[in-house]
N, C-alpha and C. Protein backbone atom coordinates (compact mmCIF):
# COMPACT_ATOMS: atom_id res chain seq x y z
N UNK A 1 -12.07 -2.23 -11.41
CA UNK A 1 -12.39 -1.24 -12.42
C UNK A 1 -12.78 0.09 -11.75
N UNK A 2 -12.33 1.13 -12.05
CA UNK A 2 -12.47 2.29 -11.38
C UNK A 2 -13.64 3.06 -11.68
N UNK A 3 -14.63 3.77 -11.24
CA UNK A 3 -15.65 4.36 -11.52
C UNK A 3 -15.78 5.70 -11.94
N UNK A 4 -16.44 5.86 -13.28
CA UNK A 4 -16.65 6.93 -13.86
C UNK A 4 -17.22 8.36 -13.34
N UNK A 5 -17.60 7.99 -11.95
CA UNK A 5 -18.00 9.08 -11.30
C UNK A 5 -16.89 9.31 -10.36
N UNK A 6 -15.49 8.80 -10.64
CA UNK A 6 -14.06 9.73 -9.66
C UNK A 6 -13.89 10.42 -11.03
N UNK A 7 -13.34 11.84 -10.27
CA UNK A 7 -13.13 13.01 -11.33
C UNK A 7 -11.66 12.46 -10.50
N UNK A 8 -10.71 13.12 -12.01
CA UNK A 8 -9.32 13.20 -11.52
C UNK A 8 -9.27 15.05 -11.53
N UNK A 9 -8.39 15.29 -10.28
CA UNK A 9 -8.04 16.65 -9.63
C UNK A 9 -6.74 16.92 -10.00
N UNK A 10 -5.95 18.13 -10.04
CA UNK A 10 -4.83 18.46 -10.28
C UNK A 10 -4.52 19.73 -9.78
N UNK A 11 -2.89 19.92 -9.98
CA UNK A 11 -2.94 21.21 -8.88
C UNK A 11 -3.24 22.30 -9.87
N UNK A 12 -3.68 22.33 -11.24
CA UNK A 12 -4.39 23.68 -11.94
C UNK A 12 -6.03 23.44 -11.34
N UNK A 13 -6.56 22.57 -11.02
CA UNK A 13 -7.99 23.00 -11.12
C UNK A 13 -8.39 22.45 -9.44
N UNK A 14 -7.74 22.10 -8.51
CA UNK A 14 -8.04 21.75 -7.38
C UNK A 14 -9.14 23.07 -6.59
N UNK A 15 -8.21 23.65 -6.66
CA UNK A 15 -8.97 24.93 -5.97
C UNK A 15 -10.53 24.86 -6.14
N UNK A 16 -10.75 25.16 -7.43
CA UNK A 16 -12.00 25.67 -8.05
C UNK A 16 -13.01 24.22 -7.54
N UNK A 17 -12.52 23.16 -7.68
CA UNK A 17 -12.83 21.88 -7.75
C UNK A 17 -13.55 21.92 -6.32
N UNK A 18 -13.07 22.24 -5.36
CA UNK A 18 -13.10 22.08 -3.94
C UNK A 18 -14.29 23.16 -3.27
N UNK A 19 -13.93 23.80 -3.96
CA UNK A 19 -15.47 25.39 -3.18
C UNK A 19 -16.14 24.97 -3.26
N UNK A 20 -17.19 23.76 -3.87
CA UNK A 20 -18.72 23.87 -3.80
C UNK A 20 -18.97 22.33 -3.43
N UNK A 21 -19.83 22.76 -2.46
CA UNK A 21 -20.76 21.55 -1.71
C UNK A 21 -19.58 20.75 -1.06
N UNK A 22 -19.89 19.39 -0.84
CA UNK A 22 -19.06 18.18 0.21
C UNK A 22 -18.01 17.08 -1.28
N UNK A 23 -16.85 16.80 -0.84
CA UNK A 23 -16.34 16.69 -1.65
C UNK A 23 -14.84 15.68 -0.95
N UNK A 24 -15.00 14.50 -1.59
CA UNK A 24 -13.84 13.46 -1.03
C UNK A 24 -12.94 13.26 -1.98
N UNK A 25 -11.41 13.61 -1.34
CA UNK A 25 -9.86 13.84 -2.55
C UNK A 25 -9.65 12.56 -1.79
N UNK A 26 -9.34 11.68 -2.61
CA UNK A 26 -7.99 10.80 -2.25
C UNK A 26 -6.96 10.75 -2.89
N UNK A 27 -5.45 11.61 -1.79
CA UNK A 27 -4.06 11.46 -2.77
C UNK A 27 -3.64 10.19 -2.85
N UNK A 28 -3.07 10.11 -3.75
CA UNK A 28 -2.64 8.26 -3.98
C UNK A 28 -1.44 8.47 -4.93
N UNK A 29 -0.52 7.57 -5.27
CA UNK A 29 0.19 7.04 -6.61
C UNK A 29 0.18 5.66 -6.67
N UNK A 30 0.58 5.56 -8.35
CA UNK A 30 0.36 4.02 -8.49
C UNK A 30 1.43 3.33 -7.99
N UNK A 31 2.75 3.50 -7.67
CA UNK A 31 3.14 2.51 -6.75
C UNK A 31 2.64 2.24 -5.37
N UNK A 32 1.95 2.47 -4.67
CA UNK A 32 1.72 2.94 -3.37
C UNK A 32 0.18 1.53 -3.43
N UNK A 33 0.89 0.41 -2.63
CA UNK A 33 -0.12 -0.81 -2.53
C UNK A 33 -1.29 -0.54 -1.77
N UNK A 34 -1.18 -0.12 -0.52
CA UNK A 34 -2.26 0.67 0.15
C UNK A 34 -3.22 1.47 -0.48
N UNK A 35 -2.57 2.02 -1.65
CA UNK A 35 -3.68 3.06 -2.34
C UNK A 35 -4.84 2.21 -2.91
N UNK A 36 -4.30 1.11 -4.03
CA UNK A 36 -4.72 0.09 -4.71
C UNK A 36 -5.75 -0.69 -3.72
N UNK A 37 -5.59 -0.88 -2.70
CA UNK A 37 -6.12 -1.45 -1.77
C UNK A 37 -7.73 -0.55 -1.34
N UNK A 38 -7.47 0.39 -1.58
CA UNK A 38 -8.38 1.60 -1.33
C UNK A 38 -9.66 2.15 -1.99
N UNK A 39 -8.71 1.92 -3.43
CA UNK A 39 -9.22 2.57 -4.75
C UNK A 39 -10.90 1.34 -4.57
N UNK A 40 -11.22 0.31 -4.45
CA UNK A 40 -12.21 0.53 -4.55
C UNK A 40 -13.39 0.63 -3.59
N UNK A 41 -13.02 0.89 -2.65
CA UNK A 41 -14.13 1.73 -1.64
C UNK A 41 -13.67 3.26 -2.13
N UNK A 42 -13.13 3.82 -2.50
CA UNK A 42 -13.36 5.28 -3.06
C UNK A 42 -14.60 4.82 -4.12
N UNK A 43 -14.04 4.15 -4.69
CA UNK A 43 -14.83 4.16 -5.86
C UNK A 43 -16.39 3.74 -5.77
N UNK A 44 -16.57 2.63 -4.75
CA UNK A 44 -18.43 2.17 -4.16
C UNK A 44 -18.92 3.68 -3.64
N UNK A 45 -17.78 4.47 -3.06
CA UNK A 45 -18.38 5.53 -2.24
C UNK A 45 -18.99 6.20 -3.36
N UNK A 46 -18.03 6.57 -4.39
CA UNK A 46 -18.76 7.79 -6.02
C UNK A 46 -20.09 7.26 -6.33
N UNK A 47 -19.91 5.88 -6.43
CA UNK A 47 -21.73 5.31 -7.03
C UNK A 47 -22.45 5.24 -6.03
N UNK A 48 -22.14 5.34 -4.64
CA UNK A 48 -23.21 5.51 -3.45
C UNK A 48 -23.71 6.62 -2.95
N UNK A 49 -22.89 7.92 -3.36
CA UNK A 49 -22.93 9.31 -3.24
C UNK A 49 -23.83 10.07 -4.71
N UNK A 50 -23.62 9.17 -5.07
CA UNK A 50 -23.85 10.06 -6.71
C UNK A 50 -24.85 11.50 -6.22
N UNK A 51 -24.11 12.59 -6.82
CA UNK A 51 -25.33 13.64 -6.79
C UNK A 51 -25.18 13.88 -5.30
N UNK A 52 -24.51 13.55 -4.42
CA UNK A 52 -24.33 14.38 -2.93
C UNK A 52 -23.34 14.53 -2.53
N UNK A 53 -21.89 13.99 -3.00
CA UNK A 53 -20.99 14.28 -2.67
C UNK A 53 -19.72 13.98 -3.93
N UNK A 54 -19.19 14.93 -4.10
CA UNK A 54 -18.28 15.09 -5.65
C UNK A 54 -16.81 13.62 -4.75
N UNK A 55 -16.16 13.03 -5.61
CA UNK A 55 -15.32 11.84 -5.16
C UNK A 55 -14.30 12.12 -6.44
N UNK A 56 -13.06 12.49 -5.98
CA UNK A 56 -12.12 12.85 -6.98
C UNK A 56 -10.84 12.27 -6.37
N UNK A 57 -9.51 12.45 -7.29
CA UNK A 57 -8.37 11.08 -7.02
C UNK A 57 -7.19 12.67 -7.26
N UNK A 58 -5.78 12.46 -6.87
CA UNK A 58 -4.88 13.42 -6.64
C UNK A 58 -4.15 12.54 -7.16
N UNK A 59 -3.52 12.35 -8.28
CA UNK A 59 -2.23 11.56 -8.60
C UNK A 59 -0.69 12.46 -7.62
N UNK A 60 -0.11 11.88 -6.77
CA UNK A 60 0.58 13.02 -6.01
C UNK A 60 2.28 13.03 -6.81
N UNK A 61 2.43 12.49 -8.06
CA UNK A 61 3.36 12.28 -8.50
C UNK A 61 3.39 13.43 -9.60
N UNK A 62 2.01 13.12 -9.80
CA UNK A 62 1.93 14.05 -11.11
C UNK A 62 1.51 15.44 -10.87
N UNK A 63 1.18 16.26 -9.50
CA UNK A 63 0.26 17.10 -8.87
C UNK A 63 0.92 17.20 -7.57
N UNK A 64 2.43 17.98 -7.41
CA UNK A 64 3.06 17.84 -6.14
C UNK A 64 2.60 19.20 -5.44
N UNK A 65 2.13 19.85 -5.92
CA UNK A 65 1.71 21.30 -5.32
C UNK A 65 0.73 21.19 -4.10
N UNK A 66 -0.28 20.60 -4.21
CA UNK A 66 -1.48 20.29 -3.54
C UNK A 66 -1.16 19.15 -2.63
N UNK A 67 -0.85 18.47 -2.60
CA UNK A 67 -0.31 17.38 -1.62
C UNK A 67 0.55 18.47 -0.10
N UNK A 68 1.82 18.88 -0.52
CA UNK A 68 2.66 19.90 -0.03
C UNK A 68 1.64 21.02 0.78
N UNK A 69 0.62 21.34 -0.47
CA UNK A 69 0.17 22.82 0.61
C UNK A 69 -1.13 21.77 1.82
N UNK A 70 -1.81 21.26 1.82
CA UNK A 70 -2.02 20.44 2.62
C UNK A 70 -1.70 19.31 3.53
N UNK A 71 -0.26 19.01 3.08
CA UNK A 71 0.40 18.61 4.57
C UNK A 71 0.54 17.06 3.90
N UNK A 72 -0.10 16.79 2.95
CA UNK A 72 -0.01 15.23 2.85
C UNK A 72 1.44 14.32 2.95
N UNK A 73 1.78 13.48 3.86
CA UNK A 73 2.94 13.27 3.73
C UNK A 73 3.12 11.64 4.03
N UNK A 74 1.62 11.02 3.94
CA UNK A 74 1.54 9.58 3.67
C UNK A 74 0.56 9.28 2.96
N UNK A 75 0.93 8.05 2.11
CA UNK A 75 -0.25 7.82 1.23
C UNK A 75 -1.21 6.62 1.48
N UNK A 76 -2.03 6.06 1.18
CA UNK A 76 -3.48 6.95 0.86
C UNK A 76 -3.80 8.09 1.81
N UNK A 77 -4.06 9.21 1.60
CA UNK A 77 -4.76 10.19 2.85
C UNK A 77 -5.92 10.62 1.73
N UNK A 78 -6.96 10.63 2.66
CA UNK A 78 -8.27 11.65 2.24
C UNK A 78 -8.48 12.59 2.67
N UNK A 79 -8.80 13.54 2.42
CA UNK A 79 -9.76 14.40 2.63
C UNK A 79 -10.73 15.03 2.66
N UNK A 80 -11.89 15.76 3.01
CA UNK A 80 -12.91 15.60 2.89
C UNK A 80 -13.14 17.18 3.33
N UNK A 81 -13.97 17.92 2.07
CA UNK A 81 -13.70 19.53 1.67
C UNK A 81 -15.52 19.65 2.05
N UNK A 82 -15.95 21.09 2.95
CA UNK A 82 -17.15 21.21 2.31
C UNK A 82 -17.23 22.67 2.47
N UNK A 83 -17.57 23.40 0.95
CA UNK A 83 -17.63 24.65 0.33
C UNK A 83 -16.48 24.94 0.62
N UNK A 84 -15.30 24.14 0.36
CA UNK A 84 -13.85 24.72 0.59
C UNK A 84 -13.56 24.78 1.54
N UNK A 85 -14.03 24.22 2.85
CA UNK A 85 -12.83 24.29 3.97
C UNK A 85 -12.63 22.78 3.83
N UNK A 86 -11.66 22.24 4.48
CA UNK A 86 -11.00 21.04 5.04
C UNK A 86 -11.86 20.82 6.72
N UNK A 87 -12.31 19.66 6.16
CA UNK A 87 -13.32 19.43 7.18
C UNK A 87 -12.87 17.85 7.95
N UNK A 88 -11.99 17.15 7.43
CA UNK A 88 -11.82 15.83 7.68
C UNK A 88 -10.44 15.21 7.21
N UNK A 89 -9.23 14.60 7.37
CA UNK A 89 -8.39 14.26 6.81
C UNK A 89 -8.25 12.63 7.78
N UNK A 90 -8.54 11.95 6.85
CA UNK A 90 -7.98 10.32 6.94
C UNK A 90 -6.39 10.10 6.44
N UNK A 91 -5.68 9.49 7.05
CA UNK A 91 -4.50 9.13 6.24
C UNK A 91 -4.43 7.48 6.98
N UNK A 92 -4.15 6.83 5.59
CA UNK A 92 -3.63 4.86 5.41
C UNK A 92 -5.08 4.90 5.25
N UNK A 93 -5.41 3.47 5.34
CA UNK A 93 -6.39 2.54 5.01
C UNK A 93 -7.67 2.28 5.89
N UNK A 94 -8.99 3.14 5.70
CA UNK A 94 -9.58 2.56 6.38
C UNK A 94 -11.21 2.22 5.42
N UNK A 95 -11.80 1.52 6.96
CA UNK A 95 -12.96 0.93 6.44
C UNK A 95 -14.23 1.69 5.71
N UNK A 96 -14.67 1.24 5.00
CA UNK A 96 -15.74 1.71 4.22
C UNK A 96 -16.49 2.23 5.02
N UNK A 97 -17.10 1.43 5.75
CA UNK A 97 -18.08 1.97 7.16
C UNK A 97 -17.67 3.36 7.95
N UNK A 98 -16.48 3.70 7.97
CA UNK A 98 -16.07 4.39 8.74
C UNK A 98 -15.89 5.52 7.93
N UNK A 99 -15.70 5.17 6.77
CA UNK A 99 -15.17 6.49 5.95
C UNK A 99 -17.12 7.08 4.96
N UNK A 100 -18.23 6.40 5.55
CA UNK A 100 -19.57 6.86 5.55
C UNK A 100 -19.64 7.17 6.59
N UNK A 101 -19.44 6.94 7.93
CA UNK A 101 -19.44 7.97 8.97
C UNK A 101 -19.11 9.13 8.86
N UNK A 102 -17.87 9.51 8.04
CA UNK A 102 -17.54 11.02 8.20
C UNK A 102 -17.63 11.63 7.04
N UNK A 103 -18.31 10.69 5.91
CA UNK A 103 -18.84 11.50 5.06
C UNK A 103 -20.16 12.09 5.64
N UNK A 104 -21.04 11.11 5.93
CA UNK A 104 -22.65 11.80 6.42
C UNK A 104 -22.56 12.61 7.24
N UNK A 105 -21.41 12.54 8.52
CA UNK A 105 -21.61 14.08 9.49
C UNK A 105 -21.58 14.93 8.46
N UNK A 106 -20.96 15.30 7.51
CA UNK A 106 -21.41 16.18 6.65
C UNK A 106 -22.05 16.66 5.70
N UNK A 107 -22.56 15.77 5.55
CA UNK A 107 -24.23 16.28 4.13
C UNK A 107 -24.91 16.31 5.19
């Protein structure tokens, strides 16, 4: 079950979305098994962050603009924004543990 604290992102409101404070995109689509595989450590991360770090989802099927201007060209990739720069990019599958490592270097 996916958690009410992932905002879904798109390429009209990404921008704006991304300027303030620390902030984790994961591009994904729903065919893409790896993503599914993913989706719920994104999602423990939103209810473990609550209130310190914004956790939002990129459908890249539906939102090809933003994928393209950031380079994404495998899926799952994260990224990880703070006050709008690109501070971190994961791409495939990794561990929960690891992906709180490079959230906390940054809060």
């Amino acid at each position: 079950m996916a958690s009410e604290k992932v905002k879904t992102f798109t390429d009209a409101n990404f921008g704006d979305e991304v300027k303030n404070g620390v902030v984790l995109v994961d591009f994904w689509a729903t065919w893409c098994a790896p993503c599914r595989r993913i989706a719920p450590i994104v999602d423990q991360l939103a209810e473990e962050y609550n209130g310190r770090l914004t956790v939002a989802k990129v459908d890249i099927d539906e939102n090809p603009m933003t994928p393209s201007k950031f380079m994404v060209r495998g899926i799952p990739t994260l990224l990880l924004f703070k006050n709008g720069d690109l501070k971190e990019t994961v791409v495939g599958l990794e561990t929960k543990d690891r992906l709180t490592q490079i959230i906390d270097k940054h809060l």
